[in-house]
C-alpha atoms as a PDB file:
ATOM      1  CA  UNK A   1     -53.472 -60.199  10.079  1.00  0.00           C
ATOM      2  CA  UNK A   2     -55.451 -57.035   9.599  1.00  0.00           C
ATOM      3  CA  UNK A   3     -55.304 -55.286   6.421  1.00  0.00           C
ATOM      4  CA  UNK A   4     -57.160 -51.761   7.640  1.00  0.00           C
ATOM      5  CA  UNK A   5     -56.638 -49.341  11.081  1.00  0.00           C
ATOM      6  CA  UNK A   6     -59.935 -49.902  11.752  1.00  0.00           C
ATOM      7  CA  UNK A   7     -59.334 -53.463  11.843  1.00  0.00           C
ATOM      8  CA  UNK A   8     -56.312 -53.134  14.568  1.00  0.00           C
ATOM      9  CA  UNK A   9     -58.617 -50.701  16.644  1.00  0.00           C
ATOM     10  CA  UNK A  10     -61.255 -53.747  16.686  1.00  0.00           C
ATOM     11  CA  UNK A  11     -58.627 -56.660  17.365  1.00  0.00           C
ATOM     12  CA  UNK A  12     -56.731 -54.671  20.093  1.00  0.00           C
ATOM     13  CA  UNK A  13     -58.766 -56.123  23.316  1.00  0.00           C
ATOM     14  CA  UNK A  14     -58.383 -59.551  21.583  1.00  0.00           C
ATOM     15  CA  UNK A  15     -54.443 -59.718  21.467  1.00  0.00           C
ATOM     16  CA  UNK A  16     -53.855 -57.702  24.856  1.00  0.00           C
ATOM     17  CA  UNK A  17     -51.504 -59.152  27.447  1.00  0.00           C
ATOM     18  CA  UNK A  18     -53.528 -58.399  30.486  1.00  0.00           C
ATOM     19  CA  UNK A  19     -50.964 -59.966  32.875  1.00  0.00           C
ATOM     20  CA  UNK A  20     -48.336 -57.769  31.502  1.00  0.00           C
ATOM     21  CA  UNK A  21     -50.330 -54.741  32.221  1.00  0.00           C
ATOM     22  CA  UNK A  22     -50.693 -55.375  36.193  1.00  0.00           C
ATOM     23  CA  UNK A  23     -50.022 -52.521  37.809  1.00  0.00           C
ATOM     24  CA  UNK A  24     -49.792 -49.935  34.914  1.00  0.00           C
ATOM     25  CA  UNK A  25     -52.160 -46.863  34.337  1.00  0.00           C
ATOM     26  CA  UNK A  26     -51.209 -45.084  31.582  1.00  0.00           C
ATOM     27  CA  UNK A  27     -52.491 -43.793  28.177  1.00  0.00           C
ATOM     28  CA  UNK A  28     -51.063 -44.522  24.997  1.00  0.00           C
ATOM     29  CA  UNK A  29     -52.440 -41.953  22.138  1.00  0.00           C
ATOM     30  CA  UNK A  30     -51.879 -42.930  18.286  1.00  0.00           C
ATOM     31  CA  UNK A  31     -51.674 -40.446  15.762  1.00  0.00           C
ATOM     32  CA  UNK A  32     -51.682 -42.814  12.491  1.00  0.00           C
ATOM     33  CA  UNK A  33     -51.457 -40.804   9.293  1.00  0.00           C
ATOM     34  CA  UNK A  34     -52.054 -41.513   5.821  1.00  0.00           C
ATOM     35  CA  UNK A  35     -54.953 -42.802   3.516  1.00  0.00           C
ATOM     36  CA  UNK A  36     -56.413 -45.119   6.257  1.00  0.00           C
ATOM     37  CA  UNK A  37     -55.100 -42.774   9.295  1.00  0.00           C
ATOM     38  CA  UNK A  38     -56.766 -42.814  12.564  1.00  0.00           C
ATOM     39  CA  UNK A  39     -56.439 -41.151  15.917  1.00  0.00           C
ATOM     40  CA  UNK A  40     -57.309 -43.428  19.331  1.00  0.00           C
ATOM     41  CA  UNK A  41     -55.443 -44.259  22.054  1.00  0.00           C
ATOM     42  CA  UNK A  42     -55.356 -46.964  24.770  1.00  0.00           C
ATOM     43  CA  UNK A  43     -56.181 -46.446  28.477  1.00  0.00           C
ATOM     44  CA  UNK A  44     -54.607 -49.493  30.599  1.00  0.00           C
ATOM     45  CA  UNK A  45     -55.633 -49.386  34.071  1.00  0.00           C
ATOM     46  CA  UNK A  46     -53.808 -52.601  35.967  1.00  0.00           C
ATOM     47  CA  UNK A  47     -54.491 -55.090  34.113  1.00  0.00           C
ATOM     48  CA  UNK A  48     -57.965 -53.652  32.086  1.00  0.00           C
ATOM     49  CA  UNK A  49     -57.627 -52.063  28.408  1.00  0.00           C
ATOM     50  CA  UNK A  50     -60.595 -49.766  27.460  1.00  0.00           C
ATOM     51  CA  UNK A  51     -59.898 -48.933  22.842  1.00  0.00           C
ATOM     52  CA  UNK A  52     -61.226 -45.359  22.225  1.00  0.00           C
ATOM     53  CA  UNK A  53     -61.533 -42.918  18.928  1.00  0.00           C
ATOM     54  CA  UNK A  54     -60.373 -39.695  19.314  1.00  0.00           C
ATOM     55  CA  UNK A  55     -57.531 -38.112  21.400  1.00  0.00           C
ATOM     56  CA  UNK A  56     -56.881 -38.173  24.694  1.00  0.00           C
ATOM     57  CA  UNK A  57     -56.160 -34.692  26.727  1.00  0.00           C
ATOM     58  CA  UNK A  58     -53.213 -35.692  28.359  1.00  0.00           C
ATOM     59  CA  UNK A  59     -51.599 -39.238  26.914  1.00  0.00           C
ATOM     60  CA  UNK A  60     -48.476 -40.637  28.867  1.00  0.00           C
ATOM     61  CA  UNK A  61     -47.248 -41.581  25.231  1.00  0.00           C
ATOM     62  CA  UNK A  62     -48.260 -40.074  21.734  1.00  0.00           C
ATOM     63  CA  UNK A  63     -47.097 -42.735  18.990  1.00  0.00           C
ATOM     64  CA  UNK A  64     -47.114 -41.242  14.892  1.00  0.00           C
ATOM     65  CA  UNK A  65     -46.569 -43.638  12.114  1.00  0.00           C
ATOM     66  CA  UNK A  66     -48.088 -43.816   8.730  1.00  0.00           C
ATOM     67  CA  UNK A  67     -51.104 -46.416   7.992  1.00  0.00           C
ATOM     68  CA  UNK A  68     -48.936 -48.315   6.358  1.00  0.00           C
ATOM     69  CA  UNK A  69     -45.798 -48.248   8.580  1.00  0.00           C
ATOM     70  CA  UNK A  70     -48.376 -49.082  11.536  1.00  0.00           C
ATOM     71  CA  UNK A  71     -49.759 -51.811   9.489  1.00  0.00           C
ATOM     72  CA  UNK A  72     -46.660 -53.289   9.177  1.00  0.00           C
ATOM     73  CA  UNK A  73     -45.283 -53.262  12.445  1.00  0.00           C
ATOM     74  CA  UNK A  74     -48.350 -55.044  13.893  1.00  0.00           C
ATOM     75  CA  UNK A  75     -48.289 -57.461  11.769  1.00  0.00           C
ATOM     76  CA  UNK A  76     -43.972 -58.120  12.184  1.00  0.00           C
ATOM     77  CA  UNK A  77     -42.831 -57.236   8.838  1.00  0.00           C
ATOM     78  CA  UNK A  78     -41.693 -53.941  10.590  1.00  0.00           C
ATOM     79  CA  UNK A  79     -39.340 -53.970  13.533  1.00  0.00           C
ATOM     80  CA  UNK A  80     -39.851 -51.196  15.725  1.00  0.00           C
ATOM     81  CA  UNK A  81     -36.585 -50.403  17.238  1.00  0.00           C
ATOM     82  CA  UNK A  82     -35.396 -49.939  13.400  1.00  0.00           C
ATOM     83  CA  UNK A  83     -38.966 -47.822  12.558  1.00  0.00           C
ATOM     84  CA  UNK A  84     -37.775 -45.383  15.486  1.00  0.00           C
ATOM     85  CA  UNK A  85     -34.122 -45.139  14.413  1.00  0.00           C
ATOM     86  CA  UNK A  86     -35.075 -44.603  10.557  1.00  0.00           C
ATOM     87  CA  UNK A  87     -37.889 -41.681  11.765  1.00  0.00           C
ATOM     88  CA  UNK A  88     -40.793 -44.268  10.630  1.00  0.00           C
ATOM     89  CA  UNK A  89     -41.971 -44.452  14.109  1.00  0.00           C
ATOM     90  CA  UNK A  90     -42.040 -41.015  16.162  1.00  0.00           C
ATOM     91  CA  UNK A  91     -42.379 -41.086  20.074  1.00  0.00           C
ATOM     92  CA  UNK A  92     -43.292 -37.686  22.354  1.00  0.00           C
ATOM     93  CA  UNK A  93     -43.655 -38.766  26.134  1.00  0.00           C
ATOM     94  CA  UNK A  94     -42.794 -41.421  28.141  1.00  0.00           C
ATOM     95  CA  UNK A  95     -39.901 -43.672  26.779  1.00  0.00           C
ATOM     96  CA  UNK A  96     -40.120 -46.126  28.418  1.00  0.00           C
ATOM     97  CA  UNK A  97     -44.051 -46.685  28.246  1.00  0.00           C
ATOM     98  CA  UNK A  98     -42.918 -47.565  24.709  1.00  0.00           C
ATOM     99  CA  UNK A  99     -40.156 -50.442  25.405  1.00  0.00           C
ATOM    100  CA  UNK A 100     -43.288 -51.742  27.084  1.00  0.00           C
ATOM    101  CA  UNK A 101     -45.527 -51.983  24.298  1.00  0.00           C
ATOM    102  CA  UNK A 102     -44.510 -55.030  22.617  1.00  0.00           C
ATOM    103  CA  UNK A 103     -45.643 -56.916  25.691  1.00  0.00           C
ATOM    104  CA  UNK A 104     -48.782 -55.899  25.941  1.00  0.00           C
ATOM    105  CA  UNK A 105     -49.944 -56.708  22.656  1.00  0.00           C
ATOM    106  CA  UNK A 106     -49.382 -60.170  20.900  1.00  0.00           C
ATOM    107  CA  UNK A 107     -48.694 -59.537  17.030  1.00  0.00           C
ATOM    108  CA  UNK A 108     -48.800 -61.578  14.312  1.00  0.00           C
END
């Protein structure tokens, strides 16, 4: 279970679902606030992840949680259909590129 951001970043290729990401091609960008806030996002092209710092110019999805809201949603103590309807979890784009997301990462 990771305990820092830059921990996730490094275990993302490790717990990605590559068979649940055939056929996608979109970007997921993560604006994580806080003491241990990052910003990266996710390019999935069918079936390949590629983990990058920085923001993206035009992400399909934009994601904003707090460190520790984001820490604990990736490693289940957080739900996040109940961190989007309590305003922990904040979405701008494509809705349903984030119903998708639990798929294509395995958490804890």
């Amino acid at each position: 279970m990771p305990d820092t951001i830059k921990e996730v970043i490094a275990g993302m290729a490790g717990s990605f679902n590559a068979e649940a990401a055939k056929g996608m091609n979109a970007i997921y960008q993560y604006d994580i606030t806080g003491d241990d806030g990052a910003q990266f996002y996710n390019e999935i092209k069918d079936g390949a992840l590629e983990v990058k710092e920085g923001t993206h110019a035009s992400p399909n999805i934009t994601i904003t949680m707090t460190s520790k809201d984001y820490l604990d949603l990736v490693n289940g103590k957080l739900n996040g259909q109940m961190a989007f309807m309590s305003g922990k979890l904040k979405i701008k784009g494509d809705m349903s590129l984030a119903m998708k997301l639990q798929n294509l990462f395995k958490t804890a």
